[in-house]
Protein backbone atom coordinates (compact mmCIF):
# COMPACT_ATOMS: atom_id res chain seq x y z
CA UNK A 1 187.76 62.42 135.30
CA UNK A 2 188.60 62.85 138.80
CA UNK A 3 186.15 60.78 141.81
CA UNK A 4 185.59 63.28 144.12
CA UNK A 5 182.66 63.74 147.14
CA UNK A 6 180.26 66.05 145.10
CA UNK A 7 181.60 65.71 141.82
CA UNK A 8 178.56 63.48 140.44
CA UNK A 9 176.28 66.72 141.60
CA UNK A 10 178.72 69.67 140.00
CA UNK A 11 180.86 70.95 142.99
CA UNK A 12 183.84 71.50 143.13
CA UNK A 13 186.67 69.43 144.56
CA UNK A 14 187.60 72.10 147.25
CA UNK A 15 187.21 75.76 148.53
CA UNK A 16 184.03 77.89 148.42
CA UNK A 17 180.92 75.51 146.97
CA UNK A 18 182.60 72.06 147.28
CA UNK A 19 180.67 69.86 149.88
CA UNK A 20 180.60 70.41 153.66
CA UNK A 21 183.20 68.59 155.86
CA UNK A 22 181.41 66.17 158.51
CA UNK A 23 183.23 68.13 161.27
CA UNK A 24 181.81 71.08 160.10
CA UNK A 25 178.72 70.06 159.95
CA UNK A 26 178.37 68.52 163.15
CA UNK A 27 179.81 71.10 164.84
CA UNK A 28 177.24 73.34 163.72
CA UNK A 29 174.22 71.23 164.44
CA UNK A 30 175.86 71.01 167.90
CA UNK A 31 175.92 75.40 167.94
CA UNK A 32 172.48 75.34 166.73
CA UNK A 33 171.26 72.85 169.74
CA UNK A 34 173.15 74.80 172.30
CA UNK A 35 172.28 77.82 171.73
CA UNK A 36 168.35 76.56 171.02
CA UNK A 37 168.68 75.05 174.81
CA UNK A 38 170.27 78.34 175.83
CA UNK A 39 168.03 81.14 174.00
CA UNK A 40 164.87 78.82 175.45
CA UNK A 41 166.29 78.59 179.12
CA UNK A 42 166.57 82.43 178.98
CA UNK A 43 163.07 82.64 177.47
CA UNK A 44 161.21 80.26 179.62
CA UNK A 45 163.52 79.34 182.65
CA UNK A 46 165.68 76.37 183.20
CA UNK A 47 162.76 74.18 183.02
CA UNK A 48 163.72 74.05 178.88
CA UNK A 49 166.40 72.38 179.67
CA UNK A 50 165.30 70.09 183.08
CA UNK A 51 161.22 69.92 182.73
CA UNK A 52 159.21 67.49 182.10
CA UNK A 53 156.44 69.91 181.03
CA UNK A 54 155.45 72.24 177.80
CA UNK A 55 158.75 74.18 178.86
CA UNK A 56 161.06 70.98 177.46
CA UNK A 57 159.80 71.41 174.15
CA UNK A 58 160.76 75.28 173.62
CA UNK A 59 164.40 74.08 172.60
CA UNK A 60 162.88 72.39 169.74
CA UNK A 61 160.78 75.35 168.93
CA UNK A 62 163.54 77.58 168.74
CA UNK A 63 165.38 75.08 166.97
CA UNK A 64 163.26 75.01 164.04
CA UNK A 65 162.25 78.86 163.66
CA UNK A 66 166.25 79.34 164.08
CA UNK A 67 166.94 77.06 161.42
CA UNK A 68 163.97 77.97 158.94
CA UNK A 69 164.42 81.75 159.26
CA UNK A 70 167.88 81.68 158.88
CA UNK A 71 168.32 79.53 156.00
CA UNK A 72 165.81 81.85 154.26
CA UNK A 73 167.68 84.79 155.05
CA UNK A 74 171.10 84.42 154.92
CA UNK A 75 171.71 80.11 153.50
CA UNK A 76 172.00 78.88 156.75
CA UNK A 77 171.25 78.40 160.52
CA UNK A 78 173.61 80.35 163.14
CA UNK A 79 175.49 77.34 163.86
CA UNK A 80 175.93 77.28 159.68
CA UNK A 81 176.94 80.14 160.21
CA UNK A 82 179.61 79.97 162.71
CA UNK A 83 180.95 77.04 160.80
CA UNK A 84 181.06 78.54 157.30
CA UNK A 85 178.87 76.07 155.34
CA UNK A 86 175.60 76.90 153.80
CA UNK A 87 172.54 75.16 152.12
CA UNK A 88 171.99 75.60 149.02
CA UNK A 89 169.78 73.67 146.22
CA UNK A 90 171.72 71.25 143.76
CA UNK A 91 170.10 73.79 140.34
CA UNK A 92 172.14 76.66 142.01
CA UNK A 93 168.80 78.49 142.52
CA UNK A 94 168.33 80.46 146.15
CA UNK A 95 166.58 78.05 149.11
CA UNK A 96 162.75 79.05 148.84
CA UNK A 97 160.84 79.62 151.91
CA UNK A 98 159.17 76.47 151.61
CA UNK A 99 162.32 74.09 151.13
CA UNK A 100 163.62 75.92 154.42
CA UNK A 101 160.77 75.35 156.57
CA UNK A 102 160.42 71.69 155.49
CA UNK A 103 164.04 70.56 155.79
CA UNK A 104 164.58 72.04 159.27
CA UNK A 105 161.14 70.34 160.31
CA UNK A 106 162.57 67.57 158.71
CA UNK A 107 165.77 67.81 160.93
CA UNK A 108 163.79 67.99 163.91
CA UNK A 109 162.51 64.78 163.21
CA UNK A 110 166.21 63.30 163.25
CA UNK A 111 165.86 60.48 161.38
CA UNK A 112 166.02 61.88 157.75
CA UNK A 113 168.84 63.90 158.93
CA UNK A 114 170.61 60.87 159.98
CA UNK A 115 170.08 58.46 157.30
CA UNK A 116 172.72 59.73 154.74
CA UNK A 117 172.80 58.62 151.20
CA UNK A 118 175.26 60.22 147.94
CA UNK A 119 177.72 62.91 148.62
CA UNK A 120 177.07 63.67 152.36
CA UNK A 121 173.00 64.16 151.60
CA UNK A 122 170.64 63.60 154.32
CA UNK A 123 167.10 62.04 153.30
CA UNK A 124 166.28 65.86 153.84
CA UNK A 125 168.36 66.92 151.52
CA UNK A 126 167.68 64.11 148.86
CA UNK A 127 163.96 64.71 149.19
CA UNK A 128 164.45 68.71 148.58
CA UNK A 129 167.63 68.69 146.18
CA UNK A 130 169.70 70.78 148.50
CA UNK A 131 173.23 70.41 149.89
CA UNK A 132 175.74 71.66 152.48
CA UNK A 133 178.19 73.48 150.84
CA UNK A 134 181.62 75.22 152.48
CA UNK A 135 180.84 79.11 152.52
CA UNK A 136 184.81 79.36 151.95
């Protein structure tokens, strides 16, 4: 049997379900975080972006109802999205409410999403049994 990334968990080798690229995925955590810094600017002023007060942390707020919401709703955040990947959980049921909410909380807390373990997983991911799949 053929060694693939995401073979040990079911997916497929390539195309629609096999495991999110790296490039893909960072580019859309870097869509999400722009367009968090830019949705907050608009909302609060440019002090989301260049204060030192409660206005600095709207980006992060936005962030994570962005990311929670989104992955309830349609599998993914808008930079997802854009990027054509999508989380899903490793039993092929739908992403509750619950796993949404604490994943992107988890992402905002950076670590977990950068310690990476089997088949492109973040602790996040490992903790919830979700992946990043290609939408493809």
């Amino acid at each position: 049997m053929d060694e693939y990334p995401g073979s040990s968990i079911g997916l497929p080798a390539g195309g629609r379900g096999s495991l999110a690229s790296w490039g893909a995925r960072v580019a859309a955590i870097l869509i999400d975080w722009a367009a968090s810094m830019a949705f907050a600017a608009g909302m609060v002023g440019p002090g989301a972006v260049t204060g030192h007060d409660w206005r600095a942390w709207m980006p992060y707020a936005v962030f994570f109802v962005e990311g929670a919401v989104l992955t309830v709703l349609t599998g993914g955040s808008f930079g997802q999205i854009l990027a054509r990947i999508a989380v899903v959980r490793v039993d092929g049921q739908p992403v509750e409410w619950w796993r949404a909410v604490l994943r992107t909380l988890l992402k905002c807390l950076v670590i977990p999403a950068i310690v990476v373990g089997a088949e492109r997983r973040g602790l996040d991911d490992l903790m919830l049994g979700t992946v990043v799949v290609t939408r493809r």
